[in-house]
C-alpha atoms as a PDB file:
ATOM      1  CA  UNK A   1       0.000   0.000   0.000  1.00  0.00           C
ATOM      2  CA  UNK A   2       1.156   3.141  -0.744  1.00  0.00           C
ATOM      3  CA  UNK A   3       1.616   5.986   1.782  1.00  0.00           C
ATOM      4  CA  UNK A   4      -0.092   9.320   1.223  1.00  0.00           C
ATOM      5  CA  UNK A   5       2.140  12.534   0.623  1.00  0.00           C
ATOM      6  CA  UNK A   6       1.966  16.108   1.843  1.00  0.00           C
ATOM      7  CA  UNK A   7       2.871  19.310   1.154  1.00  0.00           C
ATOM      8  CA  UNK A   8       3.665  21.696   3.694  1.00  0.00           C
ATOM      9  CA  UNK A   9       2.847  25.134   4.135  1.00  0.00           C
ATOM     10  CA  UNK A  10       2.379  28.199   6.427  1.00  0.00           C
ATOM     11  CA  UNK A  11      -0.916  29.862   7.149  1.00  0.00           C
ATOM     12  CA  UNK A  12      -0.933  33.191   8.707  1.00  0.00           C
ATOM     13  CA  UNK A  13      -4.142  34.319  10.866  1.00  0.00           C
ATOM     14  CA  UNK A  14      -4.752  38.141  10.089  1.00  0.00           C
ATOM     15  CA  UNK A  15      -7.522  40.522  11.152  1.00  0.00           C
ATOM     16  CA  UNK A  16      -9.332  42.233   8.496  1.00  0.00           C
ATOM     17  CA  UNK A  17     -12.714  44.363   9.220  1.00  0.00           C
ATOM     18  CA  UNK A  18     -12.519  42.587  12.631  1.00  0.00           C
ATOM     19  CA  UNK A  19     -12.641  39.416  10.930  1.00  0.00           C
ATOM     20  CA  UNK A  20     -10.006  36.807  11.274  1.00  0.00           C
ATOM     21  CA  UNK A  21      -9.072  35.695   7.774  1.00  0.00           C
ATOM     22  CA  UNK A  22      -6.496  32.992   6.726  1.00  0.00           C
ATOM     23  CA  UNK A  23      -3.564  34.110   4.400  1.00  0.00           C
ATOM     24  CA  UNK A  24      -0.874  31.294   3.509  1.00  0.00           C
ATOM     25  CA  UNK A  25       3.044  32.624   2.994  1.00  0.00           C
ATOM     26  CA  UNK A  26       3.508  33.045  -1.039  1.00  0.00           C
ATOM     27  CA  UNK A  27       6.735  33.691  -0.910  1.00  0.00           C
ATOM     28  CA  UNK A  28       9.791  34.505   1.212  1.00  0.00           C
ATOM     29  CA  UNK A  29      12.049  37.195  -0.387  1.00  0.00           C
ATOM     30  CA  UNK A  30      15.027  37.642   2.139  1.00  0.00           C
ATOM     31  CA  UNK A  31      16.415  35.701   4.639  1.00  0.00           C
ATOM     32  CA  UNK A  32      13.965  37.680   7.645  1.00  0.00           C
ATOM     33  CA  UNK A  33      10.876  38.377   5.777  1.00  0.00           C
ATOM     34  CA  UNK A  34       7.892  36.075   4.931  1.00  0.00           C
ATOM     35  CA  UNK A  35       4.691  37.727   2.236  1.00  0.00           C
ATOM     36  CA  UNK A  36       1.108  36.846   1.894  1.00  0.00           C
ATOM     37  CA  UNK A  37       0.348  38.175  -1.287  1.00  0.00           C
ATOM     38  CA  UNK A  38      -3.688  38.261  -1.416  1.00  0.00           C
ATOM     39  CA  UNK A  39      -4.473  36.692  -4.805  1.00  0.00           C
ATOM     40  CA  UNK A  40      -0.831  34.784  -5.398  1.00  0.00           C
ATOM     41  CA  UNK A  41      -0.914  30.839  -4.796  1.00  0.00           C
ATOM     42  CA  UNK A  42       0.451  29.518  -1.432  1.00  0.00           C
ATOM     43  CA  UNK A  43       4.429  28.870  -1.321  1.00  0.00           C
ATOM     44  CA  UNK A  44       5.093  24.831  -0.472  1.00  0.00           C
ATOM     45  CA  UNK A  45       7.509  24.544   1.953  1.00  0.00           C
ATOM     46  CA  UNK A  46      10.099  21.516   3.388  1.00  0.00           C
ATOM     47  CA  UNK A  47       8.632  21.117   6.875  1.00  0.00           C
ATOM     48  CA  UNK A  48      11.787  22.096   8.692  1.00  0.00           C
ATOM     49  CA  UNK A  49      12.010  25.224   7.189  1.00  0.00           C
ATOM     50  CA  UNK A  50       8.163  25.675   7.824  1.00  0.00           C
ATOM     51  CA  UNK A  51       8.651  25.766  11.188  1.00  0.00           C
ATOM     52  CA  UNK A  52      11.237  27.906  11.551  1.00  0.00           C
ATOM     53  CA  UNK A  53       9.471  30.761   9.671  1.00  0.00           C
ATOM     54  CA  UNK A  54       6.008  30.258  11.568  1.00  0.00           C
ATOM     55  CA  UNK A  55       8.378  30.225  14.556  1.00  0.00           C
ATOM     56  CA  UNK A  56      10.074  33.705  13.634  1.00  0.00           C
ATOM     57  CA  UNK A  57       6.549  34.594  12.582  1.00  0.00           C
ATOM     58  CA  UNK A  58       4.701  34.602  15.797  1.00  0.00           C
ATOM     59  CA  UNK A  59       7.457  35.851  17.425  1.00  0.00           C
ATOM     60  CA  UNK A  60       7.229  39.079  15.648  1.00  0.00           C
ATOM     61  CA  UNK A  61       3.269  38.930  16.233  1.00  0.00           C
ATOM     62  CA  UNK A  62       2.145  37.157  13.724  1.00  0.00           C
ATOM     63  CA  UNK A  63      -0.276  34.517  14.588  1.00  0.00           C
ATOM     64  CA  UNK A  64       0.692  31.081  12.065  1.00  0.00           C
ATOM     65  CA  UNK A  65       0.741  27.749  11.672  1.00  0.00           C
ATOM     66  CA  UNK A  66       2.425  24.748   9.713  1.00  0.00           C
ATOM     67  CA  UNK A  67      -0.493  22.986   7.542  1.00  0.00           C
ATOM     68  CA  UNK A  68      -0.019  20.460   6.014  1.00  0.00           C
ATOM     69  CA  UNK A  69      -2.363  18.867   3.080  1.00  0.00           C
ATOM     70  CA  UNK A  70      -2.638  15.844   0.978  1.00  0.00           C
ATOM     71  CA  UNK A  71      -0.336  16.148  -2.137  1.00  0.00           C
ATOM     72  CA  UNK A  72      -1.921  18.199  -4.870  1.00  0.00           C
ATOM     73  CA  UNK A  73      -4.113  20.527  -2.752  1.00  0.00           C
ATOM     74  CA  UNK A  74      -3.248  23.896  -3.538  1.00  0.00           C
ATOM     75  CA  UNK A  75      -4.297  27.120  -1.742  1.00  0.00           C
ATOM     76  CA  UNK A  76      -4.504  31.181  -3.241  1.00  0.00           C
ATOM     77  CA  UNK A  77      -4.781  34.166  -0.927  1.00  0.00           C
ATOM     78  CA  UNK A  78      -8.234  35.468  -0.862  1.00  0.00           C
END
């Protein structure tokens, strides 16, 4: 039987019009900055680097998460 694979990615929780709204990283341009370009397709990720940049993410107050979906799910900013 074959195993299922994953892609990995980072979601970032924002607030928009008091609403919480879901915004995955599309792409990361230097070394200390993560983007969440609203209409660009969601940036897969290897897992280890994943969680460093949700890691460097919150810590700078940025709510986010590692998500990881079945292979061939693909997400676009809102």
């Amino acid at each position: 039987m074959n195993n299922p694979k994953f892609d990995t990615y980072v979601a970032v929780f924002t607030t928009e019009d008091g609403k919480i709204t879901t915004k995955f990283v599309t792409g990361v341009p230097g070394h200390n900055t993560a983007e969440w370009k609203s209409g660009q397709p969601a940036m897969k990720l290897s897992e280890s680097y994943a969680k460093d940049i949700v890691f460097g993410l919150t810590l700078n107050g940025h709510p986010s998460a590692v998500v990881k979906a079945l292979h061939g799910v693909e997400f676009t900013n809102p």
